[in-house]
N, C-alpha and C. Protein backbone atom coordinates (compact mmCIF):
# COMPACT_ATOMS: atom_id res chain seq x y z
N UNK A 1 131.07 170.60 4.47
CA UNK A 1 129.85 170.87 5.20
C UNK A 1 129.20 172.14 4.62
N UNK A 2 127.72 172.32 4.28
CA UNK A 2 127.19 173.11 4.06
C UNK A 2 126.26 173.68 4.78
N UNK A 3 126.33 175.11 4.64
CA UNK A 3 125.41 175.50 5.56
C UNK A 3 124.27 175.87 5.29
N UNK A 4 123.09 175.60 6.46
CA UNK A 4 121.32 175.72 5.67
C UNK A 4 121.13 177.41 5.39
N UNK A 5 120.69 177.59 4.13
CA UNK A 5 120.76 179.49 4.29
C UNK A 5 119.68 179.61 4.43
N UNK A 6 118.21 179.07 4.64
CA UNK A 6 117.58 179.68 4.89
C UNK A 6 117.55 179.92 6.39
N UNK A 7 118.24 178.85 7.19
CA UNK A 7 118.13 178.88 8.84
C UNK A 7 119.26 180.06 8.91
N UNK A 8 120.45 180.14 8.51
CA UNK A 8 121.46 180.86 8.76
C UNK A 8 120.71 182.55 8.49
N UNK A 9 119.85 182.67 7.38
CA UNK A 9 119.72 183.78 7.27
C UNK A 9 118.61 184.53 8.36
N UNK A 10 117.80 183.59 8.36
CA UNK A 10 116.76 183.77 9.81
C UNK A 10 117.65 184.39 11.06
N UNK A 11 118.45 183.54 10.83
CA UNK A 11 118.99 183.55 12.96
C UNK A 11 119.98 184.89 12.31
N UNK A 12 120.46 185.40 11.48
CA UNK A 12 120.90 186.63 11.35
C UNK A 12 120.06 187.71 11.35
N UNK A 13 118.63 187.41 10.89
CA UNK A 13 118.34 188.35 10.84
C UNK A 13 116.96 188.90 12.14
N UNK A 14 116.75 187.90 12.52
CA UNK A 14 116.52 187.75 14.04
C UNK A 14 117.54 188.29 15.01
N UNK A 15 118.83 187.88 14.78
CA UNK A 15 119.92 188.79 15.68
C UNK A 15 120.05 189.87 16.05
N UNK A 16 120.27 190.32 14.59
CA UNK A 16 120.63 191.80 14.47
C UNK A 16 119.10 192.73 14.37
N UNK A 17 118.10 192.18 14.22
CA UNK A 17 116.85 193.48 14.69
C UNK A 17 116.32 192.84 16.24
N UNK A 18 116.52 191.32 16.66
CA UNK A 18 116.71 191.67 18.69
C UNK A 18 117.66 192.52 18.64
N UNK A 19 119.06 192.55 18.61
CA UNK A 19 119.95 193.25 18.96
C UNK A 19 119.30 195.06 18.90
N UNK A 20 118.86 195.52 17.87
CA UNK A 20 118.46 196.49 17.92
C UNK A 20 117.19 196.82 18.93
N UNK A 21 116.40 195.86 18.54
CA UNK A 21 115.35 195.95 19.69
C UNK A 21 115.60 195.78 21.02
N UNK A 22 115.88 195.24 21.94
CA UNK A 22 116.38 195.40 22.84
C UNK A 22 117.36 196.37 23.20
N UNK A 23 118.39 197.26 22.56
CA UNK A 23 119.26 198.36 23.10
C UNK A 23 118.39 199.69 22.42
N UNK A 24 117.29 199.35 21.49
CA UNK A 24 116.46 200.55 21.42
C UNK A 24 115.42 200.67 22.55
N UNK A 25 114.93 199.54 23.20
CA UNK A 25 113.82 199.58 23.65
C UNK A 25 114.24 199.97 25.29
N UNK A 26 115.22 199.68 25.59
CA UNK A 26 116.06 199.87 26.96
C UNK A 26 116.13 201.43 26.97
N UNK A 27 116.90 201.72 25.69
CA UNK A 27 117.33 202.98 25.70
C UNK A 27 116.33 204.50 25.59
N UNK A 28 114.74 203.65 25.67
CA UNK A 28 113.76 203.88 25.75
C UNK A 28 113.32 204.57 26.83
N UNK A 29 113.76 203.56 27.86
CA UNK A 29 113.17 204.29 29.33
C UNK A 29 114.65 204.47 30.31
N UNK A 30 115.47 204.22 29.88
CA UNK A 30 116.71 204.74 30.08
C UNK A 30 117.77 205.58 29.37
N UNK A 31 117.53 206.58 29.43
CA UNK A 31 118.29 207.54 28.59
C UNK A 31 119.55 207.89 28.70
N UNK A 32 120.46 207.80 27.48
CA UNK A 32 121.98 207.36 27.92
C UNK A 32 122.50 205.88 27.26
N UNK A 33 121.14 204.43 27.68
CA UNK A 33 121.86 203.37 27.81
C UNK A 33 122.34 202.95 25.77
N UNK A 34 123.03 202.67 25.78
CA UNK A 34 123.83 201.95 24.16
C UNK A 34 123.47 203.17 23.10
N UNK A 35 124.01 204.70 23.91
CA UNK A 35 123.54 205.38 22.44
C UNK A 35 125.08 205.49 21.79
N UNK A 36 126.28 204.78 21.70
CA UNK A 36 126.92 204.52 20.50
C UNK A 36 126.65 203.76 20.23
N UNK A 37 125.69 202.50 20.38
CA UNK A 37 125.60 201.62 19.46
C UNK A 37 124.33 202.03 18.70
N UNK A 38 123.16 202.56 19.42
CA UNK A 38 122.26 203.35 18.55
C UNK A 38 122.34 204.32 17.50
N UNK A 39 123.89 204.89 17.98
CA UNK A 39 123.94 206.62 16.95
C UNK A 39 124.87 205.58 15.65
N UNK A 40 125.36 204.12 16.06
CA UNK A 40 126.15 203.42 15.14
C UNK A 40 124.89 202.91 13.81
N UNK A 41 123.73 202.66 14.29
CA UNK A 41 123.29 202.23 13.56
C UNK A 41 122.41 202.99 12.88
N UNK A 42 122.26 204.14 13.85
CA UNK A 42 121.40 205.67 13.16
C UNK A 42 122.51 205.61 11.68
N UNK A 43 123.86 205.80 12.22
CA UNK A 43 124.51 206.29 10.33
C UNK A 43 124.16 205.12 9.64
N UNK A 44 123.65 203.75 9.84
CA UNK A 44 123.76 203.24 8.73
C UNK A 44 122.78 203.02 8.03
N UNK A 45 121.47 203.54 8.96
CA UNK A 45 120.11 203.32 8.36
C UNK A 45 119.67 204.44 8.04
N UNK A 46 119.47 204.89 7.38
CA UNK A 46 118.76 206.43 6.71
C UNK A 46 117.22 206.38 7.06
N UNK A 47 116.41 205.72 7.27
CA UNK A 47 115.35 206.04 8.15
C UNK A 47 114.95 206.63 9.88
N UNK A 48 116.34 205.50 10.10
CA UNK A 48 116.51 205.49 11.92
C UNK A 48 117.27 206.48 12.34
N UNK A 49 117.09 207.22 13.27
CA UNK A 49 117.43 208.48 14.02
C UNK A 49 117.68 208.62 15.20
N UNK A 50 117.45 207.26 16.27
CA UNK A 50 117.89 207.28 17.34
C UNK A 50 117.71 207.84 18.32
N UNK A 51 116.38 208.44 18.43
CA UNK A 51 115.40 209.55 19.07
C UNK A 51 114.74 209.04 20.47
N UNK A 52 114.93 207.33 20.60
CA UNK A 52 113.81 206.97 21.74
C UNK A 52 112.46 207.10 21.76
N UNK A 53 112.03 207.38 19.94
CA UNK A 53 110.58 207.44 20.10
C UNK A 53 109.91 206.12 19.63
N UNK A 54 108.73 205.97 19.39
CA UNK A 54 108.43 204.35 19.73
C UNK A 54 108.55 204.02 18.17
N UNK A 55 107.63 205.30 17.11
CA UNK A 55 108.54 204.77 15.62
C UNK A 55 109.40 204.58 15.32
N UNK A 56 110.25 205.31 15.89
CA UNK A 56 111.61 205.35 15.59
C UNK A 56 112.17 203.95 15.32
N UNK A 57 111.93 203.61 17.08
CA UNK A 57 112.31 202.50 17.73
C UNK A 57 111.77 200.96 16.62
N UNK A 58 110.68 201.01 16.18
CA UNK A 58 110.05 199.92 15.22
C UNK A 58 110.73 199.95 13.90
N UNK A 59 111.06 201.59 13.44
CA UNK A 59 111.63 201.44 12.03
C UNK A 59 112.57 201.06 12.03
N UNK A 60 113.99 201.12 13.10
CA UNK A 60 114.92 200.40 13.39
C UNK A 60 115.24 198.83 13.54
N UNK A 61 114.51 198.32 14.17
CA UNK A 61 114.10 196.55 14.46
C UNK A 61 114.06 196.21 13.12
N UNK A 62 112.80 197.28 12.13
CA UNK A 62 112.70 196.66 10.39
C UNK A 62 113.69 196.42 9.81
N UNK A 63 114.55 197.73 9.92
CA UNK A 63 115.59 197.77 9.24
C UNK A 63 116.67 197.07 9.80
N UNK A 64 117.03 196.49 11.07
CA UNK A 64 117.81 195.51 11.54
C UNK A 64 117.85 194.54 11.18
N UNK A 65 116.10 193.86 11.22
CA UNK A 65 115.77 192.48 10.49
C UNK A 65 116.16 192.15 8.86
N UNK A 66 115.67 193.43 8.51
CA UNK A 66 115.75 193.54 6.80
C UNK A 66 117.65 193.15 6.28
N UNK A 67 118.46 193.97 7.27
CA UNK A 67 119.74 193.85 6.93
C UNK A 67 120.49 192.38 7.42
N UNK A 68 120.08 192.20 8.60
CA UNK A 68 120.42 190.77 8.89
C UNK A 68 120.11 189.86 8.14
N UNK A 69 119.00 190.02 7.59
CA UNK A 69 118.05 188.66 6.24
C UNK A 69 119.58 188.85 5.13
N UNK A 70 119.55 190.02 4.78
CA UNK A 70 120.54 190.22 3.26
C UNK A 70 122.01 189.46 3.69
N UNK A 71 122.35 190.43 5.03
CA UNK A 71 123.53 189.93 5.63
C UNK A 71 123.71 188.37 5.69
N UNK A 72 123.00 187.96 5.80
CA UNK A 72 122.78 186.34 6.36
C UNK A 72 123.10 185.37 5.13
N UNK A 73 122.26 185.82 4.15
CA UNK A 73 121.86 185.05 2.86
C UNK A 73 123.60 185.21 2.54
N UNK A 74 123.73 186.40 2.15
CA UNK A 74 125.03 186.52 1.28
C UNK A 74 126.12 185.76 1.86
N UNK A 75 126.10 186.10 3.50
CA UNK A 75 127.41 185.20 3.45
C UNK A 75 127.16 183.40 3.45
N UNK A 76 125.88 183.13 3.87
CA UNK A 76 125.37 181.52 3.99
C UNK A 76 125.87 181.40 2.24
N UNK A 77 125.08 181.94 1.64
CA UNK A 77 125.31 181.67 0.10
C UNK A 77 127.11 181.58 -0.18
N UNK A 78 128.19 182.36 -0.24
CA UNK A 78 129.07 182.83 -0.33
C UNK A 78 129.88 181.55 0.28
N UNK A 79 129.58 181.00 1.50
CA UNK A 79 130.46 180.04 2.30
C UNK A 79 130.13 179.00 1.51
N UNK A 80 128.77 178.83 0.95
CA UNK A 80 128.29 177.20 0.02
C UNK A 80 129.37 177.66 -1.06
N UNK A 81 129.26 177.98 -1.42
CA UNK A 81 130.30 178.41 -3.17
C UNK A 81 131.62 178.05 -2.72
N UNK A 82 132.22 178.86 -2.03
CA UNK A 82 133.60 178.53 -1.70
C UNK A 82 133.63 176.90 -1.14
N UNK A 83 132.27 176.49 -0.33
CA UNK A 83 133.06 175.22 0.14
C UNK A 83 133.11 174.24 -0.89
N UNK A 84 132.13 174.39 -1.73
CA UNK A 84 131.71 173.70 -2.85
C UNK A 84 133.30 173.64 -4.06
N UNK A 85 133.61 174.89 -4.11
CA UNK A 85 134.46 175.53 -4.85
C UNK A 85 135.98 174.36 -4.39
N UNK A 86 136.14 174.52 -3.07
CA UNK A 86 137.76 174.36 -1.92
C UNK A 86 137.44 172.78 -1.62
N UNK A 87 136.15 172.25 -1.69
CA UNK A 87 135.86 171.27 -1.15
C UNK A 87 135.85 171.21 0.34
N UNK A 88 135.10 169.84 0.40
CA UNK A 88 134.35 170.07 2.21
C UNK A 88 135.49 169.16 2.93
């Protein structure tokens, strides 16, 4: 079985910048709510800072989406090879 990468990479990368958007946007008017998962993703994005301000908050979602797209592809791509490789 193979998997579709362009759908696989979408719904990853839709995931992971909702995921950000939503615990940035919460954490917005609630101060306190998911800041280890915010200060988790502050280290990994060198733009994002985790501040609760509304750029902030957008450059984060980018960079969520942007990494989920890469994230997505590589492993959708990666699982076709091997299954291709091991057989289905």
């Amino acid at each position: 079985m193979q998997l579709n990468v362009r759908a696989f990479t979408l719904t990853c990368g839709f995931f992971l910048g909702g995921t950000v958007a939503v615990v940035g946007g919460v954490g917005m008017f609630v101060p306190g709510y998911g800041q280890p998962v915010l200060d988790l993703f502050a280290s990994l994005y060198p733009l994002y800072s985790a501040d609760g301000m509304f750029v902030d908050w957008a450059i984060g979602v980018m960079l969520g989406v942007i990494d989920g797209l890469a994230g997505g592809f590589v492993f959708a791509w990666l699982y076709n090879c091997l299954a291709r490789y091991f057989g289905d």
